[in-house]
C-alpha atoms as a PDB file:
ATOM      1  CA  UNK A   1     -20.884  42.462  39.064  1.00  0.00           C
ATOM      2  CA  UNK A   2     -22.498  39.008  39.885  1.00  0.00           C
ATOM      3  CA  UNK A   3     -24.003  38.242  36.835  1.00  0.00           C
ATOM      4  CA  UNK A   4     -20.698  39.384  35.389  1.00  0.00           C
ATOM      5  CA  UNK A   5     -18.697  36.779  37.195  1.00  0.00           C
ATOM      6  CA  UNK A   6     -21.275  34.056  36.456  1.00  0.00           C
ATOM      7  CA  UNK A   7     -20.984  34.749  33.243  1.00  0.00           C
ATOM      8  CA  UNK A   8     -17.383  34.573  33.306  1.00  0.00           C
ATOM      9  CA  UNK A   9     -17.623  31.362  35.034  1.00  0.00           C
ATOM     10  CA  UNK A  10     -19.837  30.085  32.849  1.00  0.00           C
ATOM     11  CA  UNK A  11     -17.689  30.839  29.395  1.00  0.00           C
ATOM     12  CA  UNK A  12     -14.702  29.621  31.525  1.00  0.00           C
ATOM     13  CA  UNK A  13     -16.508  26.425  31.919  1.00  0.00           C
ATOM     14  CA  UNK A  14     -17.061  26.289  28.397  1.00  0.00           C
ATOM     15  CA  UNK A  15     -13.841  26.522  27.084  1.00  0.00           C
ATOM     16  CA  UNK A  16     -12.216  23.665  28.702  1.00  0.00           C
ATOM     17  CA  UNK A  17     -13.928  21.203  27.033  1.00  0.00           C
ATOM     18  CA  UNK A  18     -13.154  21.650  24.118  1.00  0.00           C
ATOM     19  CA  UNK A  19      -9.858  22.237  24.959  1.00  0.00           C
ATOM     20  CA  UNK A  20     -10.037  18.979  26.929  1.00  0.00           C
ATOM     21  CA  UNK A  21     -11.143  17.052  23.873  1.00  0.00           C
ATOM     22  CA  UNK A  22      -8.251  19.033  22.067  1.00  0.00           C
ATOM     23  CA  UNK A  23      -5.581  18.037  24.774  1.00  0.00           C
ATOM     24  CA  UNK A  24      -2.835  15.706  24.715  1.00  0.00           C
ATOM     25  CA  UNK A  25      -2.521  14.109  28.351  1.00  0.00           C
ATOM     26  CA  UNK A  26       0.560  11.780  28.073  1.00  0.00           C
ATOM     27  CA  UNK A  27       3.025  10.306  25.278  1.00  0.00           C
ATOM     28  CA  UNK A  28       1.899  10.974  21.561  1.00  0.00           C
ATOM     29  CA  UNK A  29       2.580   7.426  19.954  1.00  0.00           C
ATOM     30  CA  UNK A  30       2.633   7.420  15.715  1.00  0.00           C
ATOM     31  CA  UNK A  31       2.662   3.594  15.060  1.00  0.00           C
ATOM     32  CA  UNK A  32       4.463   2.458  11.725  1.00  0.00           C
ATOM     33  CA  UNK A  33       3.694  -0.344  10.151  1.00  0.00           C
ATOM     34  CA  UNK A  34       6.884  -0.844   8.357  1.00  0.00           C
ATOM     35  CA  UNK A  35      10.324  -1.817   9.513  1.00  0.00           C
ATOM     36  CA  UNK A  36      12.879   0.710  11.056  1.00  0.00           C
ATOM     37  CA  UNK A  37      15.314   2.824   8.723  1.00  0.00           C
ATOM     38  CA  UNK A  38      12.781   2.740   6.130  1.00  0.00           C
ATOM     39  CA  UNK A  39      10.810   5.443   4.103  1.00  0.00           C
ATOM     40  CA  UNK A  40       8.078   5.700   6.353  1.00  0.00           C
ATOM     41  CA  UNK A  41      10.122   5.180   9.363  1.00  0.00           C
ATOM     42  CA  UNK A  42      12.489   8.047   8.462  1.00  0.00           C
ATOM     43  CA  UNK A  43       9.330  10.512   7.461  1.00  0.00           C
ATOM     44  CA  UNK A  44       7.731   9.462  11.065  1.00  0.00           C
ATOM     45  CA  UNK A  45      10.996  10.190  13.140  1.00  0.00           C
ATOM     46  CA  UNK A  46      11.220  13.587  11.241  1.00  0.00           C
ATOM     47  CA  UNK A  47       7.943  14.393  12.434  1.00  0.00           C
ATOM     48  CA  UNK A  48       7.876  12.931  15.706  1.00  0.00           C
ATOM     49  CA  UNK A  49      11.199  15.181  16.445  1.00  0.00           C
ATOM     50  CA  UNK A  50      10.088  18.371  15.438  1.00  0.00           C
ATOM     51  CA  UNK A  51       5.869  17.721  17.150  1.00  0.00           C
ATOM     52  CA  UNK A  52       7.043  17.176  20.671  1.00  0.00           C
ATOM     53  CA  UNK A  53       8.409  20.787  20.737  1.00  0.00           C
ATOM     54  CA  UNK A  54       4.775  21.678  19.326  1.00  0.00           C
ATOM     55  CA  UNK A  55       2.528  19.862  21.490  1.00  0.00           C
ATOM     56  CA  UNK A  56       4.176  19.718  24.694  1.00  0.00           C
ATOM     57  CA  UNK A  57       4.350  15.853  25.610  1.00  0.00           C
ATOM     58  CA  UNK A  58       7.166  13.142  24.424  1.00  0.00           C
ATOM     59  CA  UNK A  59       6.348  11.756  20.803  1.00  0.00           C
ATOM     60  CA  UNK A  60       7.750   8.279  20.121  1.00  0.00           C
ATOM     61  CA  UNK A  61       7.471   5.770  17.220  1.00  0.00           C
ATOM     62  CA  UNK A  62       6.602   2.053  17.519  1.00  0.00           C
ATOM     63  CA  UNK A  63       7.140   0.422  14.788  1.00  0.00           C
ATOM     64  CA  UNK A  64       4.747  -2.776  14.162  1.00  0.00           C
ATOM     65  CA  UNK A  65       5.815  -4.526  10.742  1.00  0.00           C
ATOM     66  CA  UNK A  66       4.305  -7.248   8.927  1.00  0.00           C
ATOM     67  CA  UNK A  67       1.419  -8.497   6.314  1.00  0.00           C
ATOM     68  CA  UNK A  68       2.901  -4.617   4.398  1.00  0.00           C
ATOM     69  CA  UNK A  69       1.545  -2.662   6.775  1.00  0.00           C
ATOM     70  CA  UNK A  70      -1.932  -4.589   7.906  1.00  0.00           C
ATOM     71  CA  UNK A  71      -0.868  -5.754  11.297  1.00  0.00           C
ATOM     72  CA  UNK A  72      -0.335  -2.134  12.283  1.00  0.00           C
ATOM     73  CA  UNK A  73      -3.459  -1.017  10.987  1.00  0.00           C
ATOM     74  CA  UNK A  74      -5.110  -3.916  12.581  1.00  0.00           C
ATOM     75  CA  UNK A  75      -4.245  -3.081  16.060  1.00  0.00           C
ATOM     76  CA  UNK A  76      -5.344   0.765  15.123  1.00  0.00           C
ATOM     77  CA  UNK A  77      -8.711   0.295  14.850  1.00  0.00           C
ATOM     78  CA  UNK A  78      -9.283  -0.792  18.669  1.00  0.00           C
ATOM     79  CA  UNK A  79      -7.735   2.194  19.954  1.00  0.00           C
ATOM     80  CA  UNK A  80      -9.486   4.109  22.554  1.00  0.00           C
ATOM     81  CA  UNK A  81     -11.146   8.020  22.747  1.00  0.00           C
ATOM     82  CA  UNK A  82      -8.211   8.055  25.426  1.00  0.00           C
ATOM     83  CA  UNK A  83      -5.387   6.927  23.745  1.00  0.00           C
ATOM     84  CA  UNK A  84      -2.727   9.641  21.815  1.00  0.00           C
ATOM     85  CA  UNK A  85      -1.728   7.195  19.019  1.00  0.00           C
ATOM     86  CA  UNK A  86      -1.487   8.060  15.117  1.00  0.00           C
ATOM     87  CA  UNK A  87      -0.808   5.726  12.336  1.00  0.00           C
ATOM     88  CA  UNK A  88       2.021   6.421   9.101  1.00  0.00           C
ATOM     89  CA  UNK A  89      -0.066   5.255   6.278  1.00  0.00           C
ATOM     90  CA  UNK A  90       0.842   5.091   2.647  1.00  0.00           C
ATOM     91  CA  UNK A  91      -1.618   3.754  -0.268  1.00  0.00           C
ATOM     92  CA  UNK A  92      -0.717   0.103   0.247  1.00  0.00           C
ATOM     93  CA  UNK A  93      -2.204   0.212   3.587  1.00  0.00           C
ATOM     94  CA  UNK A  94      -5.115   2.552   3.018  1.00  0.00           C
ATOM     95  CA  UNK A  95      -6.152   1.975  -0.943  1.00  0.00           C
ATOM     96  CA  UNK A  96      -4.949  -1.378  -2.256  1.00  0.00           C
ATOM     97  CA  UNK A  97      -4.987  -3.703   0.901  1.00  0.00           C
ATOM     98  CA  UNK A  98      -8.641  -2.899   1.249  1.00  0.00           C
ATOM     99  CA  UNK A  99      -9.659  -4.082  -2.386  1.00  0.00           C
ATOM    100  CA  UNK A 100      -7.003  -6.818  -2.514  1.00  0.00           C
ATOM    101  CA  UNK A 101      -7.398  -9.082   0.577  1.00  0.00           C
ATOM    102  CA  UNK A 102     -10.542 -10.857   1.353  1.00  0.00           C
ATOM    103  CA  UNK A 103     -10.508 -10.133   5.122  1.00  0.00           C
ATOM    104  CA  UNK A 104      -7.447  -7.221   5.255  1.00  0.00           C
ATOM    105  CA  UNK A 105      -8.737  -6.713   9.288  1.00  0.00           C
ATOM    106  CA  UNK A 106      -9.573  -3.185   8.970  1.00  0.00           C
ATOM    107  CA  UNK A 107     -12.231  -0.660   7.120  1.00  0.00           C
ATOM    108  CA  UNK A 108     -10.011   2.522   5.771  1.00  0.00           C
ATOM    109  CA  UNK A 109     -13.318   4.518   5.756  1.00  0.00           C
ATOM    110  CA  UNK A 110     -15.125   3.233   9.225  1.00  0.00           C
ATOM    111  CA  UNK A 111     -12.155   2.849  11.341  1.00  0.00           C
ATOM    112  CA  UNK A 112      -9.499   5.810  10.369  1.00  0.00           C
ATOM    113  CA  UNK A 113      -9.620   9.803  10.080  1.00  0.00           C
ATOM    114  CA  UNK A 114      -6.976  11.537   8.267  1.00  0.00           C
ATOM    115  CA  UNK A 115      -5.153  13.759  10.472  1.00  0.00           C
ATOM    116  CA  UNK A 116      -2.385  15.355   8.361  1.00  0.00           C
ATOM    117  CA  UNK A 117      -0.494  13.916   4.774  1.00  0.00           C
ATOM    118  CA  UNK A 118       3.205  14.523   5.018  1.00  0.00           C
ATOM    119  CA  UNK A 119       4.692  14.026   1.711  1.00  0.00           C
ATOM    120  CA  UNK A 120       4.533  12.593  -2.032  1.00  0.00           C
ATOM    121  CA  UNK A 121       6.569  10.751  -3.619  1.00  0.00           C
ATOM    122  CA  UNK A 122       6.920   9.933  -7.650  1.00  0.00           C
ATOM    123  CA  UNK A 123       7.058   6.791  -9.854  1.00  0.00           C
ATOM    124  CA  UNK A 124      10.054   6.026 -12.269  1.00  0.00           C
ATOM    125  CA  UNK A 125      10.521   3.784 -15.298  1.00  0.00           C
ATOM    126  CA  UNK A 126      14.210   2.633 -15.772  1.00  0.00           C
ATOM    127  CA  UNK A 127      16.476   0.459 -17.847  1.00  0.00           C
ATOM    128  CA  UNK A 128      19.878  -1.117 -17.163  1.00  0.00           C
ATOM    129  CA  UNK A 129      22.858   2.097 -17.884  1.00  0.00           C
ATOM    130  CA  UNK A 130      23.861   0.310 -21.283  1.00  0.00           C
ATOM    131  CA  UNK A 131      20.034  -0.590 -22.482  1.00  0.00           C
ATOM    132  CA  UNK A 132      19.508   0.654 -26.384  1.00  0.00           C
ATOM    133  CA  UNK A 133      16.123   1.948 -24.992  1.00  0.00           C
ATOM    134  CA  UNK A 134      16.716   5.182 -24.447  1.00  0.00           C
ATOM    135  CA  UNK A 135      13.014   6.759 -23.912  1.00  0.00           C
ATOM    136  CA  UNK A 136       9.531   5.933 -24.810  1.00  0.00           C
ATOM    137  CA  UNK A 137      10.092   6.656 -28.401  1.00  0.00           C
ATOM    138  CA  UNK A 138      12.625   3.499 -28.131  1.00  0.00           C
ATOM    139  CA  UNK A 139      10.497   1.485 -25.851  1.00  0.00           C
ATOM    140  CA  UNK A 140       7.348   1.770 -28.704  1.00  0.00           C
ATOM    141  CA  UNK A 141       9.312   0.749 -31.306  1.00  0.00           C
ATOM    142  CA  UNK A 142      10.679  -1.989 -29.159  1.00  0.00           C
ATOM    143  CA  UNK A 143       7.283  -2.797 -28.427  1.00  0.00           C
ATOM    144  CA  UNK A 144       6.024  -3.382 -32.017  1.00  0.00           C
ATOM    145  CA  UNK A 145       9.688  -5.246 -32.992  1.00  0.00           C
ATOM    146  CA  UNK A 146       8.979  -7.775 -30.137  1.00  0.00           C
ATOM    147  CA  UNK A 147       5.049  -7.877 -29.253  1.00  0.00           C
ATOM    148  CA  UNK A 148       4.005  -9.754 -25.898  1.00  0.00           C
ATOM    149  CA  UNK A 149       7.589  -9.434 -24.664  1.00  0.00           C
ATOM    150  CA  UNK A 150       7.407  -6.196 -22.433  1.00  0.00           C
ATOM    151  CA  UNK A 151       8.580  -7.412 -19.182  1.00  0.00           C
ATOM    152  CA  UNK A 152       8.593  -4.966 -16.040  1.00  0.00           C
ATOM    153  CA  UNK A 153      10.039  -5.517 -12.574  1.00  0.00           C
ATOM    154  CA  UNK A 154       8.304  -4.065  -9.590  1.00  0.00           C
ATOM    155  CA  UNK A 155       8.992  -4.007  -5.729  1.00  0.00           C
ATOM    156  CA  UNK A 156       5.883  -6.236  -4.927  1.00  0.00           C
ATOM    157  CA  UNK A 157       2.659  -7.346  -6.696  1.00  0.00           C
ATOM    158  CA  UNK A 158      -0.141  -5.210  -5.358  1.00  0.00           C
ATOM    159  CA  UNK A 159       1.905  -2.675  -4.753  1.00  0.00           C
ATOM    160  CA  UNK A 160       1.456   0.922  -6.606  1.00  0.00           C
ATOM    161  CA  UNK A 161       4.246   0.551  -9.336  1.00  0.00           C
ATOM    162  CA  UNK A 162       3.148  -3.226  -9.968  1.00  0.00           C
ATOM    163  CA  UNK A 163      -0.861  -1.050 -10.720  1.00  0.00           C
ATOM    164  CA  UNK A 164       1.196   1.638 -12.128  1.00  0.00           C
ATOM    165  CA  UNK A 165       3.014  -0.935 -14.792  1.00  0.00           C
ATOM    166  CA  UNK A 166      -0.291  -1.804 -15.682  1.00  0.00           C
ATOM    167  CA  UNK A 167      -1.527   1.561 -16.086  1.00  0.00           C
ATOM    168  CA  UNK A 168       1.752   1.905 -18.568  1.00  0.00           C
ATOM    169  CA  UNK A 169       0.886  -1.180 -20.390  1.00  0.00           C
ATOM    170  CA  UNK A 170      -2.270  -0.069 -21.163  1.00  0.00           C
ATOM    171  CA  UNK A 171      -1.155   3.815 -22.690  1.00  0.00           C
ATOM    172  CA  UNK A 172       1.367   1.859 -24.495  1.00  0.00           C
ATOM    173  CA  UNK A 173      -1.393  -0.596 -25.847  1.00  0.00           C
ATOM    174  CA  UNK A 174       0.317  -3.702 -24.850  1.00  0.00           C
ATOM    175  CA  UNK A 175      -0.163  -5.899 -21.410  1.00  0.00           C
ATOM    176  CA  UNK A 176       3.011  -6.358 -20.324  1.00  0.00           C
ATOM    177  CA  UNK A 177       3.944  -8.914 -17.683  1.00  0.00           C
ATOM    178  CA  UNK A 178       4.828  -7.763 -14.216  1.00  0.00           C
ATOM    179  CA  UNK A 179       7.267  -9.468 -11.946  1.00  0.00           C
ATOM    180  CA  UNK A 180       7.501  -8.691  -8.557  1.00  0.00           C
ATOM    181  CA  UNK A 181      10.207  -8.785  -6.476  1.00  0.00           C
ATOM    182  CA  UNK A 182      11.030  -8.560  -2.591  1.00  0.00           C
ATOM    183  CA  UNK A 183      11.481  -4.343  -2.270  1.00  0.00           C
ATOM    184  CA  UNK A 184      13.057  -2.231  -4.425  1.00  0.00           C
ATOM    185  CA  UNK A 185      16.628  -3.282  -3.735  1.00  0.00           C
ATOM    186  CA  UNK A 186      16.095  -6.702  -5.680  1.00  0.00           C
ATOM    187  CA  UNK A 187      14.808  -4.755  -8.578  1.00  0.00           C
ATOM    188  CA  UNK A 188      17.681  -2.095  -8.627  1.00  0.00           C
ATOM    189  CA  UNK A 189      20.164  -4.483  -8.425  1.00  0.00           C
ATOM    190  CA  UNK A 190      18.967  -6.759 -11.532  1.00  0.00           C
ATOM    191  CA  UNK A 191      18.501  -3.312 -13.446  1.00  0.00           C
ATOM    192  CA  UNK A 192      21.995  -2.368 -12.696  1.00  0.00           C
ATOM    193  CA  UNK A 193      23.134  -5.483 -13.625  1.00  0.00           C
ATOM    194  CA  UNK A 194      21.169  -5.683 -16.542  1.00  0.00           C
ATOM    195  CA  UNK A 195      19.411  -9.192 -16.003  1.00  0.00           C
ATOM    196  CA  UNK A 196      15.891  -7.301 -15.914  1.00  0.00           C
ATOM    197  CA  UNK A 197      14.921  -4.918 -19.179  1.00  0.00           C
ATOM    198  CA  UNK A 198      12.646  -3.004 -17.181  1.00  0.00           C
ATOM    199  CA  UNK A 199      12.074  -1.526 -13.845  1.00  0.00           C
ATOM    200  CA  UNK A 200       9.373   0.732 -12.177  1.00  0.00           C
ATOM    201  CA  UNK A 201       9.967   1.391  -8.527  1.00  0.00           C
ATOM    202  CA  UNK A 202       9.619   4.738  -6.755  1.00  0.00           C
ATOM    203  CA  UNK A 203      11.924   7.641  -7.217  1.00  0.00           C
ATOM    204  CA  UNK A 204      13.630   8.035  -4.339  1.00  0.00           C
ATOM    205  CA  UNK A 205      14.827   4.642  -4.274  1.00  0.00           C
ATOM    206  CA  UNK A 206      16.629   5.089  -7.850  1.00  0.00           C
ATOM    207  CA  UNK A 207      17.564   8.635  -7.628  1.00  0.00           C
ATOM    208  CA  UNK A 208      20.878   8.202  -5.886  1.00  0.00           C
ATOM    209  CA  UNK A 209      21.821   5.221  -8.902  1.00  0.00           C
ATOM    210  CA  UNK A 210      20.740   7.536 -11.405  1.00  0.00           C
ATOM    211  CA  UNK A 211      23.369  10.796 -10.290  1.00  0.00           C
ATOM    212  CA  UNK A 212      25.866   7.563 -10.673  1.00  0.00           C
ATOM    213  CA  UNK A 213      25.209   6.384 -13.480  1.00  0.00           C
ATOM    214  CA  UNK A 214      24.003   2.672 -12.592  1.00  0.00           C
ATOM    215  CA  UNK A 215      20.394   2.701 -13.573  1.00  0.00           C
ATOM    216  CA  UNK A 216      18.653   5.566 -16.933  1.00  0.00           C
ATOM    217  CA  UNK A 217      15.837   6.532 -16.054  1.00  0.00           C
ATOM    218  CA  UNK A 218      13.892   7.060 -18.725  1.00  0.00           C
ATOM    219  CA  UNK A 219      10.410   8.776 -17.192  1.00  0.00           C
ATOM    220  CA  UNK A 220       8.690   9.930 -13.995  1.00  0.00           C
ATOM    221  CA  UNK A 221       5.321  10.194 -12.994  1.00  0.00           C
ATOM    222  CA  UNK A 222       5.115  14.022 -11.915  1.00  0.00           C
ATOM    223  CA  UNK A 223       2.600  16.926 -13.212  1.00  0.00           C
ATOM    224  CA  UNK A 224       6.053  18.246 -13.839  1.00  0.00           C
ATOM    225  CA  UNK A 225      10.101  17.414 -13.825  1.00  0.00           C
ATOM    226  CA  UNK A 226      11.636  16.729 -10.888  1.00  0.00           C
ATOM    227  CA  UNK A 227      14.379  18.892  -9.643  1.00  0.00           C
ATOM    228  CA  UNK A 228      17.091  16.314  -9.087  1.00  0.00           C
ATOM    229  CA  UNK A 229      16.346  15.365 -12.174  1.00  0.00           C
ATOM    230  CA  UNK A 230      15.695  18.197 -14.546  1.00  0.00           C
ATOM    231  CA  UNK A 231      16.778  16.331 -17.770  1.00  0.00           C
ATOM    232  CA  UNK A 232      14.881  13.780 -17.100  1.00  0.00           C
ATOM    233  CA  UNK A 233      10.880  13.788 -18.624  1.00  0.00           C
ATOM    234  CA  UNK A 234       7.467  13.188 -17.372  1.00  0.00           C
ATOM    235  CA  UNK A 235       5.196  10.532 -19.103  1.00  0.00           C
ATOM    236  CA  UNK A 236       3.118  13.591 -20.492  1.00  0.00           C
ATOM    237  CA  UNK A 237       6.461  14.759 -21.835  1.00  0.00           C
ATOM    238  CA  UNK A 238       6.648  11.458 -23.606  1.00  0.00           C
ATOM    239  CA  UNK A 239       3.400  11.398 -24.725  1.00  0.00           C
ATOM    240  CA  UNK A 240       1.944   9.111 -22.570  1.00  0.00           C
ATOM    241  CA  UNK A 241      -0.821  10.324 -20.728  1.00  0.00           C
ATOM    242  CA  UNK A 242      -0.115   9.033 -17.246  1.00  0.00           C
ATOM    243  CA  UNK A 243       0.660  10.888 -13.838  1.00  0.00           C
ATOM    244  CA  UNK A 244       0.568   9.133 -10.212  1.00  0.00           C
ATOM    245  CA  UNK A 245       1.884   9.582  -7.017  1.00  0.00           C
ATOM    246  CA  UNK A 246       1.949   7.858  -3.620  1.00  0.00           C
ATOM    247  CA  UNK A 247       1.801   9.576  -0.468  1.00  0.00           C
ATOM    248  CA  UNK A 248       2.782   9.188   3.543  1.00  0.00           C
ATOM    249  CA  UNK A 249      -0.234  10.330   5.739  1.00  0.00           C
ATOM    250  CA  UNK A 250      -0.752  10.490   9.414  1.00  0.00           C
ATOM    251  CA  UNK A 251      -4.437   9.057  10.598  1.00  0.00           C
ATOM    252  CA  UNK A 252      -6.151   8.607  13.905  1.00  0.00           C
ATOM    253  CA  UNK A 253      -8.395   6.186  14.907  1.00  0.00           C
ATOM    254  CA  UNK A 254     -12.064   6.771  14.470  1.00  0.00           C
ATOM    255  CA  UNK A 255     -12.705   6.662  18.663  1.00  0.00           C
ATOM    256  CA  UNK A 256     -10.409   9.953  18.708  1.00  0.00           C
ATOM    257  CA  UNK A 257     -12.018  13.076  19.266  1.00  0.00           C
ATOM    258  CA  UNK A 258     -12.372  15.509  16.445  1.00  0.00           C
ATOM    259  CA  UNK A 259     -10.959  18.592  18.158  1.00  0.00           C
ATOM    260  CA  UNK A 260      -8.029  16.744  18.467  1.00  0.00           C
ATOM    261  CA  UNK A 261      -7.363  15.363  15.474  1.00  0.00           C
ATOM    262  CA  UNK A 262      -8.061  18.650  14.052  1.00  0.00           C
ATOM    263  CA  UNK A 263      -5.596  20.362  16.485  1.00  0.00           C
ATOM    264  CA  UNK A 264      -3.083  17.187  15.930  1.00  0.00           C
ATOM    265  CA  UNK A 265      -3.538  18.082  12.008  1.00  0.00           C
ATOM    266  CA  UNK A 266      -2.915  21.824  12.375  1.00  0.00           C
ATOM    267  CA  UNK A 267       0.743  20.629  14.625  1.00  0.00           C
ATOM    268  CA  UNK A 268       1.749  18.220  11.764  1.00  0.00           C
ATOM    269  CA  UNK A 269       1.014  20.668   9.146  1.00  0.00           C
ATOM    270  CA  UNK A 270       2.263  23.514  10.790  1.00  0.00           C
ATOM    271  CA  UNK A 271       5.843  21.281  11.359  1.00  0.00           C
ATOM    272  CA  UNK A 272       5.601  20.766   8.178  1.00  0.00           C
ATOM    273  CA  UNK A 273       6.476  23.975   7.119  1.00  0.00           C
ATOM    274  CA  UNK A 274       9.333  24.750   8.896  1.00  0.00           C
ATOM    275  CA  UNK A 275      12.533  24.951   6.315  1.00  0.00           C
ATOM    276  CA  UNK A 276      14.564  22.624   8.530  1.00  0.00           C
ATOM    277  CA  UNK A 277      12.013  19.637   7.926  1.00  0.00           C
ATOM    278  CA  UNK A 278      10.938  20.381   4.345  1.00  0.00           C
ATOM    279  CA  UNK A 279      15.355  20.281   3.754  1.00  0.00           C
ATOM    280  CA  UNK A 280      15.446  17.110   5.748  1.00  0.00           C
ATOM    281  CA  UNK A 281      12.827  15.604   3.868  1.00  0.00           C
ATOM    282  CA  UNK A 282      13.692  16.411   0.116  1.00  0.00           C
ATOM    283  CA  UNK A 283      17.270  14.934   1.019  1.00  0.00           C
ATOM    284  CA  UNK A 284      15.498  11.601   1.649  1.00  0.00           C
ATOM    285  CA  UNK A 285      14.507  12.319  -2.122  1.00  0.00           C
ATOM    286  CA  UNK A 286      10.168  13.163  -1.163  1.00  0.00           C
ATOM    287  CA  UNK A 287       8.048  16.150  -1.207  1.00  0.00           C
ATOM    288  CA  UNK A 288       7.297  17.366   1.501  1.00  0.00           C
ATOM    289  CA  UNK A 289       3.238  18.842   1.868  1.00  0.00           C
ATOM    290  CA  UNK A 290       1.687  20.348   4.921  1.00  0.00           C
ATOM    291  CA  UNK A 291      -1.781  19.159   4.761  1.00  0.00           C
ATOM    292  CA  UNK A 292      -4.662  20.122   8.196  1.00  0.00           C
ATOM    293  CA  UNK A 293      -7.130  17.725   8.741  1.00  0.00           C
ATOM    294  CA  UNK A 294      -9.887  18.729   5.871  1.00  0.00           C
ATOM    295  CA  UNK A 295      -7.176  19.283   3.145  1.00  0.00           C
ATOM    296  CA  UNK A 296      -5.684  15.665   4.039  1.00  0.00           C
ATOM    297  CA  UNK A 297      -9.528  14.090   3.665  1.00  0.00           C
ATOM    298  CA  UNK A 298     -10.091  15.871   0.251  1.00  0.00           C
ATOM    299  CA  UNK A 299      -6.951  14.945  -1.473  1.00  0.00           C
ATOM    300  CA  UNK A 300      -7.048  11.237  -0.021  1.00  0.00           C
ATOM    301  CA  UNK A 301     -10.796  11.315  -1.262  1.00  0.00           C
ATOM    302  CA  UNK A 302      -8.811  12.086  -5.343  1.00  0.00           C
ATOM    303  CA  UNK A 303      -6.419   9.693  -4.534  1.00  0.00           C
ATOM    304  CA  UNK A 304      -8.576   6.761  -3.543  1.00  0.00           C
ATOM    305  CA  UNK A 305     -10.896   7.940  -6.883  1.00  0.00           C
ATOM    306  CA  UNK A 306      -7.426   7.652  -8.851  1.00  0.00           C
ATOM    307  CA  UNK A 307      -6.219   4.484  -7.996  1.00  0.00           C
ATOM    308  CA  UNK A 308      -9.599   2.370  -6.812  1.00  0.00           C
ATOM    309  CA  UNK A 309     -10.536   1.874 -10.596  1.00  0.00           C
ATOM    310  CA  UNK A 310      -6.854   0.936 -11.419  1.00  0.00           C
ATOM    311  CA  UNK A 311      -7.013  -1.471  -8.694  1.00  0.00           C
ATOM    312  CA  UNK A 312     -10.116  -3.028  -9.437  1.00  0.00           C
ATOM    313  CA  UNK A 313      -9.842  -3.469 -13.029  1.00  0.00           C
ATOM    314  CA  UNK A 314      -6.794  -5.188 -12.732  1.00  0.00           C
ATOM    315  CA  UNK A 315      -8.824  -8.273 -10.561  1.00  0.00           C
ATOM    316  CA  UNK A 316      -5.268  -9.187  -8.555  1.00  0.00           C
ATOM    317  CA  UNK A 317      -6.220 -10.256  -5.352  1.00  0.00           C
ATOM    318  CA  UNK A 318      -3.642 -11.616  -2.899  1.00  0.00           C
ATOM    319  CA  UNK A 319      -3.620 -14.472  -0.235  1.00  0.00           C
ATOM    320  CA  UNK A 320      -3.557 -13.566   3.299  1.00  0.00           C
END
């Protein structure tokens, strides 16, 4: 009976620890490095909402904007073993400021872990509602009428759609020059008013302009249709060989302890799954995806292969 209860001790002892390095002792902070009431703002609060319940402590988001998202991950990649605090991260943070900025603060690969990706979200090409382009077919021939002419708007250079244009210019055989605006809201409102010919922004942001009529949209960037839009095609459909996506992911700080990112991964996920978020987040127009820990490192592994190249070939790099 001794040995027994050693033994029992003994496994007892055991078990804490890695419960301990599993264990959330105090407020669960996700830090976003973009302004409030925006995309990844609104996917964070979802989250944080539904995770408390999960894990058992108060989750609340801090949102650190500036330099598109830098600043945030900046003042990640001190964090302690001993600090609960995730980071929102979409490409622009995690892919292009890396490869764009000569000193962006921060090493994606030395100083993060993915914890959990949240959702996707899709690309769009559109024209003004009473442009004579209406799809690719029209856009070629436009193309060959009027060479060196293509002009496309974009939220920002260096951001996804401004690489994405490029990656269009190139299917289509002709460089087209890429303006960038200050968000999407600049570009949607010269497409709706028809000063610019061309726009590529993300879906969600012209989705609601589309059901009304203000903005075409001509093509997304989807393996398949989406289903708010179901007339509307892919690129493939179109015959141009391109799909792309950006993402919102959730990562730690390298100092954190594996078991709990792994167990923080597994909460997210699991969240992720429940009908009441996946509804909440397809009505703020994204996929929602319920990624662990290892899924989340091998699918931002394909994205970073994706879009690195891209990236690189086009040799933009910004100022600080």
């Amino acid at each position: 009976m001794a040995g027994a209860a050693v033994a029992a001790m003994l496994a007892g002892a055991v078990a804490p620890a890695g419960a301990q390095q599993a264990a959330l002792e105090g407020p669960l902070t996700i830090v976003v490095g973009f302004a409030p009431s925006g995309t990844a703002d609104r996917v964070a609060r979802l989250v944080a909402s539904r995770l408390a319940e999960r894990v058992g402590v108060p989750v609340v988001v801090e949102n650190k904007s500036g330099a598109g998202g830098r600043i945030a991950a900046q003042g990640m990649r001190a964090a302690s073993a001993e600090q609960n605090v995730l980071m929102l991260a979409n490409p622009a943070v995690m892919v292009v400021g890396p490869l764009v900025y000569a000193k962006p603060g921060y090493d994606p690969q030395r100083d993060f872990k993915p914890v959990s990706l949240v959702t996707r979200y899709k690309f769009a090409l559109a024209v003004p509602p009473d442009s004579q382009i209406k799809n690719l077919a029209d856009l070629r021939q436009w193309i060959e009428a009027h060479p060196r002419q293509l002009t496309i708007g974009v939220p920002a250079t260096g951001s996804l759609p401004h690489f994405f244009a490029l990656m269009l210019g190139r299917e289509l055989k002709e460089q087209p020059e890429v303006v960038g605006y200050r968000g999407s809201t600049p570009v949607i409102n010269e497409l709706v008013g028809g000063v610019l010919p061309q726009g590529i922004t993300t879906l969600d942001t012209l989705l609601p302009l589309a059901g009304s009529g203000k903005v075409r949209i001509l093509a997304v960037s989807g393996e398949k249709r989406d289903a708010d839009l179901p007339d509307v095609p892919t690129f493939r459909e179109e015959g141009v060989d391109l799909v792309a996506e950006g993402w919102n992911a959730f990562f730690a700080p390298a100092a954190m302890p594996q078991a709990r990112i792994e167990r923080l991964g597994a909460d997210i996920a699991a969240v992720m799954k429940e009908p009441e978020m996946q509804e909440a987040v397809r009505a703020a127009f994204l996929e929602p995806v319920s990624m662990d820990a290892g899924a989340t490192a091998e699918a931002l592994a394909a994205y970073q292969k994706q879009w690195e190249p891209v990236v690189r070939a086009s040799g933009f790099k910004a100022d600080q």
